[in-house]
Every structure is written in structure tokens, then in C-alpha cells.
PDB file of N, CA and C in Angstrom:
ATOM      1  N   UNK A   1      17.583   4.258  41.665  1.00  0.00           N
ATOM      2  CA  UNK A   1      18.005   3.798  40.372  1.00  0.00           C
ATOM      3  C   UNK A   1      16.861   3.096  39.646  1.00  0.00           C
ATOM      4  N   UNK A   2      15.881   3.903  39.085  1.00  0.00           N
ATOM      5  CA  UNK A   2      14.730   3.569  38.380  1.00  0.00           C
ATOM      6  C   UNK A   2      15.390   3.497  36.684  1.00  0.00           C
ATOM      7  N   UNK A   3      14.550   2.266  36.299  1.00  0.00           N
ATOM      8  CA  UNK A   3      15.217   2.179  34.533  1.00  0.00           C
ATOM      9  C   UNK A   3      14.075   2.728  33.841  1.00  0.00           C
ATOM     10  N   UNK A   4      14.343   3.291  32.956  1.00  0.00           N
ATOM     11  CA  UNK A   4      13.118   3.547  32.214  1.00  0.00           C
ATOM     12  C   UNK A   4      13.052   2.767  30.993  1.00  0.00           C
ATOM     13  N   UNK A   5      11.518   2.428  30.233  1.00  0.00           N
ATOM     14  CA  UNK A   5      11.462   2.043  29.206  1.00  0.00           C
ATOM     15  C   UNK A   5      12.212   2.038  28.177  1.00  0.00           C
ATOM     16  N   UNK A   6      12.679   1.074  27.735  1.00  0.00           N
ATOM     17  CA  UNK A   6      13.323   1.396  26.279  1.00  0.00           C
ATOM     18  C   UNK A   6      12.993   1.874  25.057  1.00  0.00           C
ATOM     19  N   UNK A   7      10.970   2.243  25.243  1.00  0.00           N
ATOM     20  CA  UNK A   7      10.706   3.252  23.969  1.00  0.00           C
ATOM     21  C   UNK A   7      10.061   4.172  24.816  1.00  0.00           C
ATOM     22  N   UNK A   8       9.996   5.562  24.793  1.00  0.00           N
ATOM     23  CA  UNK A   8       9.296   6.170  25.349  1.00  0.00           C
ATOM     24  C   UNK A   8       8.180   6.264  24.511  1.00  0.00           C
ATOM     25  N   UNK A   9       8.068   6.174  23.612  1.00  0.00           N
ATOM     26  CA  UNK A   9       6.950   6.475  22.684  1.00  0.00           C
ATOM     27  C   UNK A   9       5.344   5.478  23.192  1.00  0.00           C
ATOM     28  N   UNK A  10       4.546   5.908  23.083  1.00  0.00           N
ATOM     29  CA  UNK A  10       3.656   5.085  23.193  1.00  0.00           C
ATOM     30  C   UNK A  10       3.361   4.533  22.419  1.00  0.00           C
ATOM     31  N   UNK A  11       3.297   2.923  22.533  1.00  0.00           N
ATOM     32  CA  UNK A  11       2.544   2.053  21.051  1.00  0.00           C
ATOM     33  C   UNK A  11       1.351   2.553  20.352  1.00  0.00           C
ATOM     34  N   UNK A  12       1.199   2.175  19.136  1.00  0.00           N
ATOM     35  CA  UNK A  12       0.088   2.541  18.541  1.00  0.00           C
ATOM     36  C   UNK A  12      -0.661   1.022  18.882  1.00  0.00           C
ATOM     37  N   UNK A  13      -2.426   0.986  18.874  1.00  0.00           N
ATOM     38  CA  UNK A  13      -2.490  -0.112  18.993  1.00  0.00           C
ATOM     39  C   UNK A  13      -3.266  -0.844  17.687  1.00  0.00           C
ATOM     40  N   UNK A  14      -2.784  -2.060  17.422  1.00  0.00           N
ATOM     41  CA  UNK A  14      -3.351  -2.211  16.210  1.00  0.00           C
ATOM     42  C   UNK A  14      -4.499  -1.926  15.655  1.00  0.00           C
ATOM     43  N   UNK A  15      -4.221  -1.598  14.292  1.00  0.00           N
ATOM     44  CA  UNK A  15      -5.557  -1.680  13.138  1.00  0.00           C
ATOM     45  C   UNK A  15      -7.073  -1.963  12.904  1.00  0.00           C
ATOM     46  N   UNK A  16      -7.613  -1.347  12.768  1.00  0.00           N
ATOM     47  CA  UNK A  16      -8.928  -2.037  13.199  1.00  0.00           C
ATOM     48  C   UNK A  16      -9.274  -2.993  11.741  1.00  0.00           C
ATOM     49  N   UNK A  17      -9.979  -3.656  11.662  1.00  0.00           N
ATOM     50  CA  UNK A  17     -10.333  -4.334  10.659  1.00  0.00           C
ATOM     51  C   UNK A  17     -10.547  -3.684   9.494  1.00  0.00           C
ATOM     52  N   UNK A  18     -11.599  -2.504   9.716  1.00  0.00           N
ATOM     53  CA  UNK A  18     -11.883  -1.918   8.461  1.00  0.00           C
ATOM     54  C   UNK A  18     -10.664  -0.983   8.182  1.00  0.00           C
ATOM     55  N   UNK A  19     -10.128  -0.599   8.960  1.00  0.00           N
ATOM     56  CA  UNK A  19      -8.395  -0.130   8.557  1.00  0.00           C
ATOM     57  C   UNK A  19      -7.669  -0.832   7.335  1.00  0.00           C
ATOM     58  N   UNK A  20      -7.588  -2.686   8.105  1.00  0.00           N
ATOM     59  CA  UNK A  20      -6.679  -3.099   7.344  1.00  0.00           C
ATOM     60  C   UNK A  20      -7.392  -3.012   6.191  1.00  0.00           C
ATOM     61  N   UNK A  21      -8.641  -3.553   5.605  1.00  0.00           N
ATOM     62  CA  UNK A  21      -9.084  -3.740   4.883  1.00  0.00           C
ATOM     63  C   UNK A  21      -9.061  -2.353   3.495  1.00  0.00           C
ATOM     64  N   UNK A  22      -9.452  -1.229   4.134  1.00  0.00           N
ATOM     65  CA  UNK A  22      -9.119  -0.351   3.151  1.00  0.00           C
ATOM     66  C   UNK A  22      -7.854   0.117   2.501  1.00  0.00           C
ATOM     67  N   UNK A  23      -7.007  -0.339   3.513  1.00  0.00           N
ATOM     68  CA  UNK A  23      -5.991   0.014   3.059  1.00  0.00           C
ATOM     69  C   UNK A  23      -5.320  -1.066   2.433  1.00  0.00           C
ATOM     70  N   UNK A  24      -5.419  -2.307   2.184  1.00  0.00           N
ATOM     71  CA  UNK A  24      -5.556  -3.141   1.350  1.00  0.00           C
ATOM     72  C   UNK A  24      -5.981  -3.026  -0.529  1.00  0.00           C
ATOM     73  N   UNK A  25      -7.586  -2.681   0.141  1.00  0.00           N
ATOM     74  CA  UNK A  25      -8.193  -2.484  -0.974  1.00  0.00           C
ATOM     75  C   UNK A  25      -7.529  -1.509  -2.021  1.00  0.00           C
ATOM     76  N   UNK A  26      -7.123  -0.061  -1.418  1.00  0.00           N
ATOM     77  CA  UNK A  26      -6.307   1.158  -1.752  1.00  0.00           C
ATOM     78  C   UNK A  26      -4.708   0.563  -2.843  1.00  0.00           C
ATOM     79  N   UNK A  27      -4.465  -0.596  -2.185  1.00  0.00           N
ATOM     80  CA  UNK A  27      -3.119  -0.962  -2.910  1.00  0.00           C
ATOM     81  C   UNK A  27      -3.218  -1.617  -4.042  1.00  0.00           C
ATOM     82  N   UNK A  28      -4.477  -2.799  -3.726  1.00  0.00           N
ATOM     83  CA  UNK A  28      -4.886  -3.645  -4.941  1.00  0.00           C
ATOM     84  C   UNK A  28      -5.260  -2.551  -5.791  1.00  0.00           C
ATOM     85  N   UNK A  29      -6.300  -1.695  -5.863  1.00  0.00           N
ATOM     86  CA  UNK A  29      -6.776  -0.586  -6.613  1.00  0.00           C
ATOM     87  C   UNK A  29      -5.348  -0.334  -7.161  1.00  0.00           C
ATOM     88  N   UNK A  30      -4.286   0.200  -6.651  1.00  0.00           N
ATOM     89  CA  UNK A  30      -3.175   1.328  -7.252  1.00  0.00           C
ATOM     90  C   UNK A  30      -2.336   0.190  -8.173  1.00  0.00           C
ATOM     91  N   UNK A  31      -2.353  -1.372  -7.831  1.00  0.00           N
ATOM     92  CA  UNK A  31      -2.275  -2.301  -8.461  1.00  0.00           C
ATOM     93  C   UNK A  31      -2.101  -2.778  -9.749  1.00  0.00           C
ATOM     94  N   UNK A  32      -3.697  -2.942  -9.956  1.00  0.00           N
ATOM     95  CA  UNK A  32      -4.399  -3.168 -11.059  1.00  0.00           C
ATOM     96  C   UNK A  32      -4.156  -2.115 -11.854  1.00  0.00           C
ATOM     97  N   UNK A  33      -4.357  -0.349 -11.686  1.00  0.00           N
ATOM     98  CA  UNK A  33      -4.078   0.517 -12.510  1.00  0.00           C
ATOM     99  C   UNK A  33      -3.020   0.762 -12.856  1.00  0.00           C
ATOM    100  N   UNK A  34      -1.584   0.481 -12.342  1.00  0.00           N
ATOM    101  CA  UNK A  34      -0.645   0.179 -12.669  1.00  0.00           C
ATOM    102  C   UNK A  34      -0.528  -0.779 -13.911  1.00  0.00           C
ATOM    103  N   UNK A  35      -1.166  -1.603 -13.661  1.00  0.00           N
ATOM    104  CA  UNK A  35      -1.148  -2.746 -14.328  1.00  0.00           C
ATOM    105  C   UNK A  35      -1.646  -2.337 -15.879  1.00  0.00           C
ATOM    106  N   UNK A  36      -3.202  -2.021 -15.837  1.00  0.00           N
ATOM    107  CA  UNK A  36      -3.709  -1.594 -16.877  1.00  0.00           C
ATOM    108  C   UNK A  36      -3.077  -0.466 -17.482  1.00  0.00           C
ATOM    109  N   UNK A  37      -2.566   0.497 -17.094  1.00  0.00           N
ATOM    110  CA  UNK A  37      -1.180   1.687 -18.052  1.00  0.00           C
ATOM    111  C   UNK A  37      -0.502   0.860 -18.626  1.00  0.00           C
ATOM    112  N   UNK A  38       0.309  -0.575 -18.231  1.00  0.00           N
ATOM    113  CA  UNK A  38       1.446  -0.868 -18.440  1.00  0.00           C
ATOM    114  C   UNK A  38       0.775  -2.040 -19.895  1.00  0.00           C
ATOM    115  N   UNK A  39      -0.315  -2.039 -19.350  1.00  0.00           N
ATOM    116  CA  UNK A  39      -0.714  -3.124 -21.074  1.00  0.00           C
ATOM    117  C   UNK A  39      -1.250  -1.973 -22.011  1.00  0.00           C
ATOM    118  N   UNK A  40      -1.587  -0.781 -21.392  1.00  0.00           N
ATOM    119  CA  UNK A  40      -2.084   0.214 -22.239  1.00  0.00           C
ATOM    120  C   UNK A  40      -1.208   0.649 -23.343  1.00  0.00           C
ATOM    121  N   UNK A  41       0.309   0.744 -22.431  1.00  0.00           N
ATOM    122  CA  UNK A  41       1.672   1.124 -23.046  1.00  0.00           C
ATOM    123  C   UNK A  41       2.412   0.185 -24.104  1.00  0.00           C
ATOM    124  N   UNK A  42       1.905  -1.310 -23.487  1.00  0.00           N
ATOM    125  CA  UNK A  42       2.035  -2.144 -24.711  1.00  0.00           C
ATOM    126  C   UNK A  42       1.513  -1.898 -25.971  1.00  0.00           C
ATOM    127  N   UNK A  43       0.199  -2.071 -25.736  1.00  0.00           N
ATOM    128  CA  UNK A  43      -0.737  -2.044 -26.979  1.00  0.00           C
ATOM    129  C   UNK A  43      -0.259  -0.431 -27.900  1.00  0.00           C
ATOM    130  N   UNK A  44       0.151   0.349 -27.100  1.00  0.00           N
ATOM    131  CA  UNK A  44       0.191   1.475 -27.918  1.00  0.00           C
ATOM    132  C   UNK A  44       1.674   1.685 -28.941  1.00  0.00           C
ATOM    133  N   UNK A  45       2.537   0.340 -27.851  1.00  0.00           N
ATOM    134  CA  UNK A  45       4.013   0.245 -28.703  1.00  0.00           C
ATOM    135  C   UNK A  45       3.672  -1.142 -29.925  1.00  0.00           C
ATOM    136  N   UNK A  46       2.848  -1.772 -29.232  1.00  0.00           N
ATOM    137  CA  UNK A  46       2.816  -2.455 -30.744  1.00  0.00           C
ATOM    138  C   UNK A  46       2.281  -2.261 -31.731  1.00  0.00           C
ATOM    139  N   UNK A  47       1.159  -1.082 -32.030  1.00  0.00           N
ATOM    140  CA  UNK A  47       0.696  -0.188 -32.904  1.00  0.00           C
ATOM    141  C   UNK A  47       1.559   0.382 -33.798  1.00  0.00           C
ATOM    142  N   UNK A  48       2.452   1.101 -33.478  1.00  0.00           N
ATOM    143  CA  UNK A  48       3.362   1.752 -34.055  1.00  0.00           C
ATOM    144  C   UNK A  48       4.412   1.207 -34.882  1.00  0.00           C
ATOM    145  N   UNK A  49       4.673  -0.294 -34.879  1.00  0.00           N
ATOM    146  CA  UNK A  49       5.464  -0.738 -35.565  1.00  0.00           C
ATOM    147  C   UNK A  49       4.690  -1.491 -36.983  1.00  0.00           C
TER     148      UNK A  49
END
């Protein structure tokens, strides 16, 4: 009566630094350009009136 693990899966093992870091960087980037459309979209609605 052997139990087996409760995940069979093997862990991944954490991130390496420059991992986290780019993928960081990648979000701030998608961020900011988000950001800048959304004042872009301003400026272009307050034009129009």
C-alpha cells in the first residue's frame, strides 16, 4: 500500500531573474501603450467638439 504523490506533474522550478525581469518589463511596456492610446483617444474626442 504505496501512496502516491498528490501531483504527478513535475514542478516547474522557479524563474530565473532575467525571466522575471523581462517579463515584467513586457507588461510595463503593454502598460504604458495602453495608456498612451487611451490619452490619444482623449485628445482626439476633445477635438471634435
Amino acid at each position: 500500500m504505496s501512496r502516491k504523490p498528490a501531483s504527478e506533474t513535475p514542478k516547474k522550478p522557479p524563474a530565473s531573474r532575467d525571466d522575471r525581469l523581462k517579463s515584467a518589463l513586457k507588461a510595463n511596456m503593454a502598460r504604458r501603450k495602453a495608456q498612451a492610446r487611451a490619452r490619444d483617444g482623449m485628445a482626439k474626442t476633445n477635438e471634435e467638439k
